[in-house]
C-alpha atoms as a PDB file:
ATOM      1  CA  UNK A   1       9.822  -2.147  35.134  1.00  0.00           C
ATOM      2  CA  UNK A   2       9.353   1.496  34.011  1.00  0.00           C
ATOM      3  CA  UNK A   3       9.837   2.865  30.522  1.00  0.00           C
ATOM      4  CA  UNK A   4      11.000   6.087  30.173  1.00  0.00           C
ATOM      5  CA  UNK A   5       9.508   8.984  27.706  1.00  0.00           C
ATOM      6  CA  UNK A   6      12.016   8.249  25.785  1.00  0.00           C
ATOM      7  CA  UNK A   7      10.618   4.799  23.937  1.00  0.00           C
ATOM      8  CA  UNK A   8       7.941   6.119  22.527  1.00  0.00           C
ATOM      9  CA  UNK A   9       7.027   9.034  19.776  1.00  0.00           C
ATOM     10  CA  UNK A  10       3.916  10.435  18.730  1.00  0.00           C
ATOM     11  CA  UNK A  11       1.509   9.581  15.762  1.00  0.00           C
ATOM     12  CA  UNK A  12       1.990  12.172  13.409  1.00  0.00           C
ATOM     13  CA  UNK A  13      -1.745  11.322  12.269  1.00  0.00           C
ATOM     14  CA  UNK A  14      -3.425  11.007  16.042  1.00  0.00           C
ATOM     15  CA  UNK A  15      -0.997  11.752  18.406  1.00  0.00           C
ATOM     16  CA  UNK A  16      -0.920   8.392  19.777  1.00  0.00           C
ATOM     17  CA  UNK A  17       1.785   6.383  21.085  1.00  0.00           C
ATOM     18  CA  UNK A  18       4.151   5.230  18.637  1.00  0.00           C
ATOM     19  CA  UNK A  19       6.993   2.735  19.832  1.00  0.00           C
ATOM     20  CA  UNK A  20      10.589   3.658  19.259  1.00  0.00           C
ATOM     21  CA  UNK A  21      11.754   0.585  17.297  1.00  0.00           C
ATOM     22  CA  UNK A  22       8.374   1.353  14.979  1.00  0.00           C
ATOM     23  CA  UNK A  23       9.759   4.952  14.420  1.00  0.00           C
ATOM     24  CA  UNK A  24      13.285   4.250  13.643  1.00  0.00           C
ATOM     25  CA  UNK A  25      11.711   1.658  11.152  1.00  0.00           C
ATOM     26  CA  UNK A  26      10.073   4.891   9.142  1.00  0.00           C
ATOM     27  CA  UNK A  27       6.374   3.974  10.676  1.00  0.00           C
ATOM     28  CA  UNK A  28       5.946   7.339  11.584  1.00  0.00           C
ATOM     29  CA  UNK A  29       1.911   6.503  12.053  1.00  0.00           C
ATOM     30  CA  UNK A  30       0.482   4.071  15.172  1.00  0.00           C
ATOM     31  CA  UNK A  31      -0.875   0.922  14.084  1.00  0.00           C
ATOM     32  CA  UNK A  32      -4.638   2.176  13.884  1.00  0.00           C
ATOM     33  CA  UNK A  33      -3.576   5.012  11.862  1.00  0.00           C
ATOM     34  CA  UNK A  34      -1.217   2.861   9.815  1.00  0.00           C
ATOM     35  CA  UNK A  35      -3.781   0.448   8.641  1.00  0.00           C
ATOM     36  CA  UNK A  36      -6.061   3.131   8.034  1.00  0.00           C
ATOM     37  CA  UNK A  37      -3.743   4.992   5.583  1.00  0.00           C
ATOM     38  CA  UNK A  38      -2.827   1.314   4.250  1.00  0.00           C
ATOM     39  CA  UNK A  39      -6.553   0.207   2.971  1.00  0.00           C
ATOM     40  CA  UNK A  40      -6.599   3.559   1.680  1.00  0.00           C
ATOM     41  CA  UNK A  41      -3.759   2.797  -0.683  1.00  0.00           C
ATOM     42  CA  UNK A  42      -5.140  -0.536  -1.352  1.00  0.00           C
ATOM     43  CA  UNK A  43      -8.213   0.495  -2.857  1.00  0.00           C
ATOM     44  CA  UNK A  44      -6.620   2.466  -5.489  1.00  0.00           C
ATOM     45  CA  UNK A  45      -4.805  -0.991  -6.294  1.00  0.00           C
ATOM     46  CA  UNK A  46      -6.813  -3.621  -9.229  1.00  0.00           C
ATOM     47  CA  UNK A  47      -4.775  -7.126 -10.110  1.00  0.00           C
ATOM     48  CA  UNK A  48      -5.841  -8.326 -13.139  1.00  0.00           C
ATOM     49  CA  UNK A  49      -4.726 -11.393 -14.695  1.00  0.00           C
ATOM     50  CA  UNK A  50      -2.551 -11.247 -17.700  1.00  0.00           C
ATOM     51  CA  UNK A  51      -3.161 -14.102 -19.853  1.00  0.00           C
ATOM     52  CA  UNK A  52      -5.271 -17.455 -19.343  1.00  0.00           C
ATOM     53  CA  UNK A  53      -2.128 -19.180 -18.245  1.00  0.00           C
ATOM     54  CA  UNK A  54       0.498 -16.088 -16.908  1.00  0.00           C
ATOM     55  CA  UNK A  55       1.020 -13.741 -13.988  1.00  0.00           C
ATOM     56  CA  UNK A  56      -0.663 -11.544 -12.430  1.00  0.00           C
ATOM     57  CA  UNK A  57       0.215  -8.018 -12.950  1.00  0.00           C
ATOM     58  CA  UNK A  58      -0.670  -4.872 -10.806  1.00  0.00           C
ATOM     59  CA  UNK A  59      -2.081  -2.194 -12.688  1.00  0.00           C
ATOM     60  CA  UNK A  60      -2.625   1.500 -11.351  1.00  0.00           C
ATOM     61  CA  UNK A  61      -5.638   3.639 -12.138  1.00  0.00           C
ATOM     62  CA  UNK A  62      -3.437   5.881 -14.297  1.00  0.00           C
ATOM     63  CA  UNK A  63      -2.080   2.761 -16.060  1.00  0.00           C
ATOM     64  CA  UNK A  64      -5.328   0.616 -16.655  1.00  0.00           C
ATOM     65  CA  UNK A  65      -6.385   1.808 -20.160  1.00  0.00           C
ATOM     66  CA  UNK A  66      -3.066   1.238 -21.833  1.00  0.00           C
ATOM     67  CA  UNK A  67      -2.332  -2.500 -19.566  1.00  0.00           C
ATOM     68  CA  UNK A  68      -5.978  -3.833 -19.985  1.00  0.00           C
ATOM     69  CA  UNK A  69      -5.987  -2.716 -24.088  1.00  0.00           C
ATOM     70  CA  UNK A  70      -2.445  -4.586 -24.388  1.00  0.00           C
ATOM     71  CA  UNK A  71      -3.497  -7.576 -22.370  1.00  0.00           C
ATOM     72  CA  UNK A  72      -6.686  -8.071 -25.108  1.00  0.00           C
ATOM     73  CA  UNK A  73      -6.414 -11.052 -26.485  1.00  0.00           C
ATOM     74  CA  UNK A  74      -8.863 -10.648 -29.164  1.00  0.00           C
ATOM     75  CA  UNK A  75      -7.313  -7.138 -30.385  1.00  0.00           C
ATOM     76  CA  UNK A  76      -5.491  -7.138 -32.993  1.00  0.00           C
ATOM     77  CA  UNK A  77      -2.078  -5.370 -32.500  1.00  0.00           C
ATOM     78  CA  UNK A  78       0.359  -4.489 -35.418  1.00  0.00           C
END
């Protein structure tokens, strides 16, 4: 069975193949260039642990000195 021209869109990144159903989604990237773009954003990411016994909480570089200096437990706050 042939698909047409129509199922597919290019990579805004590579100008690969990107399916239709992908596209429509809002994956405007193909999947190399997607997970590409995606460890990029995760390395900007650092999980740190709140407390000995709570959550986890994401923390962005612009947000890490005020989080980690309110997660201290040794500082006194007041």
């Amino acid at each position: 069975m042939l698909e047409n021209n129509f199922d597919w869109k290019e990579c805004r990144e590579c100008g690969d193949d990107v399916h239709i159903e992908r596209w429509q989604r809002g994956y405007h990237l193909c999947l190399f260039c997607g997970e590409e773009a995606a460890r990029i954003e995760r390395m900007s990411w650092c999980v740190v642990q709140e407390y000995g016994k709570g959550n986890y909480q994401l923390v962005t570089p612009a947000s890490a000195r005020t989080t980690l200096k309110q997660t201290n437990q040794k500082e006194l706050r007041g």
